[in-house]
Protein backbone atom coordinates (compact mmCIF):
# COMPACT_ATOMS: atom_id res chain seq x y z
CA UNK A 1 96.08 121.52 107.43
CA UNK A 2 98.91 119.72 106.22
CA UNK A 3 99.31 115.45 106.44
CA UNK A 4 101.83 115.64 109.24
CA UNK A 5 98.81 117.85 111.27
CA UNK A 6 96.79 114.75 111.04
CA UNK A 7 99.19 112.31 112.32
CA UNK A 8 99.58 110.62 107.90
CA UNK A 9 103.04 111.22 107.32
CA UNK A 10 103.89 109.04 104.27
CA UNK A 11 102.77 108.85 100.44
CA UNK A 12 102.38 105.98 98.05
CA UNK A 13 100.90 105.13 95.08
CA UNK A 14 99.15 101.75 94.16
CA UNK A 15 98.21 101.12 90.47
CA UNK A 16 97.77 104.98 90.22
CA UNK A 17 95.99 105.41 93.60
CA UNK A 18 97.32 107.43 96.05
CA UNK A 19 97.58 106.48 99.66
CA UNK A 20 98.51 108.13 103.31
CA UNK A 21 99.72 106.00 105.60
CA UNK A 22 100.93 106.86 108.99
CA UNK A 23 103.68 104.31 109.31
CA UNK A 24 107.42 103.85 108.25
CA UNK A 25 106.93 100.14 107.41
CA UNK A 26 103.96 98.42 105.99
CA UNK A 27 104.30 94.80 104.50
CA UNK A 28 102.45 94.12 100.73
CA UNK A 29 99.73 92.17 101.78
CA UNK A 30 98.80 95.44 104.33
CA UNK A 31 99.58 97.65 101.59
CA UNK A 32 97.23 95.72 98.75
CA UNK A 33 94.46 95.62 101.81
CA UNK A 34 94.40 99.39 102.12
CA UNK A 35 94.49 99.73 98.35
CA UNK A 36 91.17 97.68 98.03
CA UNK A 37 93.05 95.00 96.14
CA UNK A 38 93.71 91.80 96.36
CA UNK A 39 95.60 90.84 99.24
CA UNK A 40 96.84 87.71 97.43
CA UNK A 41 98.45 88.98 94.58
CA UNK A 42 101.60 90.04 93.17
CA UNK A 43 103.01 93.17 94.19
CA UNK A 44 105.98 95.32 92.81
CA UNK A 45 107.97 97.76 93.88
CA UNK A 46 108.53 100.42 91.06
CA UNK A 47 111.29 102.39 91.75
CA UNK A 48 113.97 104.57 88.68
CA UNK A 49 112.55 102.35 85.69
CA UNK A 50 112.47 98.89 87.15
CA UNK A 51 109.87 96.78 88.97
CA UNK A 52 111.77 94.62 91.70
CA UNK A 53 108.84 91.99 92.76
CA UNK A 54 108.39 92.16 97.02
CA UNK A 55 107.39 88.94 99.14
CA UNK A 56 104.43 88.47 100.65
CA UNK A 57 105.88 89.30 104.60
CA UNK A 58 108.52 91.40 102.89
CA UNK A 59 108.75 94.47 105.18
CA UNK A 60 108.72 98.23 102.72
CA UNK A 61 110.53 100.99 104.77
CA UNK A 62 108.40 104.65 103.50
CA UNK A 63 110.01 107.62 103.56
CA UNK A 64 108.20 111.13 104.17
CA UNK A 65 110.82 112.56 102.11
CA UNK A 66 109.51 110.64 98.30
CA UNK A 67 106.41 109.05 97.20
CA UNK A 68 106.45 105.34 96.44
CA UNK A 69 105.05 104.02 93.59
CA UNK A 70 103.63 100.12 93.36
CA UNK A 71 102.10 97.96 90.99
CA UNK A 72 100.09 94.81 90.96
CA UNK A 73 99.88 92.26 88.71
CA UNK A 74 96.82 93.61 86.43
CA UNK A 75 98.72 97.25 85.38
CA UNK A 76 101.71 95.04 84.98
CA UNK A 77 100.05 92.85 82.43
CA UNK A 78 98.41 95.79 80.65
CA UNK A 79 102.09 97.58 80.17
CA UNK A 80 103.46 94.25 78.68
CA UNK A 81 102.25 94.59 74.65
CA UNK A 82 103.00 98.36 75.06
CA UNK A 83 106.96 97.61 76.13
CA UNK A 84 107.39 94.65 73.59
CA UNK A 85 106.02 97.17 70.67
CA UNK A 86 109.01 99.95 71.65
């Protein structure tokens, strides 16, 4: 049975943890809720190298066609000492 079977059409990850989520637009705060984070923290948007930060009510358009990837603020500050040693 594939994801489109079951009605979960769209892939993201979240600190490493993937997600299905049926619809095209989700906002962070849903996003960090169904990621069992939480909901009031900082969330990026990781997307060919850089991390562009998203609002709070800032509307994320998935597509079925890529995964996303996210991160919050506590893999963000673990990656910090790493990138300043390269």
């Amino acid at each position: 049975m594939a994801f489109w079977d079951i009605g979960l059409r769209n892939i993201v990850d979240v600190d490493g943890q993937l997600l299905a989520i049926d619809a095209d637009v989700i906002d962070p705060t849903a996003l960090l809720a169904k990621a069992n984070r939480p909901v009031d923290c900082q969330l990026w948007l990781v997307r060919a190298g850089e991390r562009l930060p998203l609002q709070a009510r800032q509307l994320v358009r998935l597509s079925q066609d890529e995964v996303l990837f996210f991160e919050t603020e506590q893999v963000r500050r673990q990656w910090i000492p790493e990138r300043l040693a390269a």
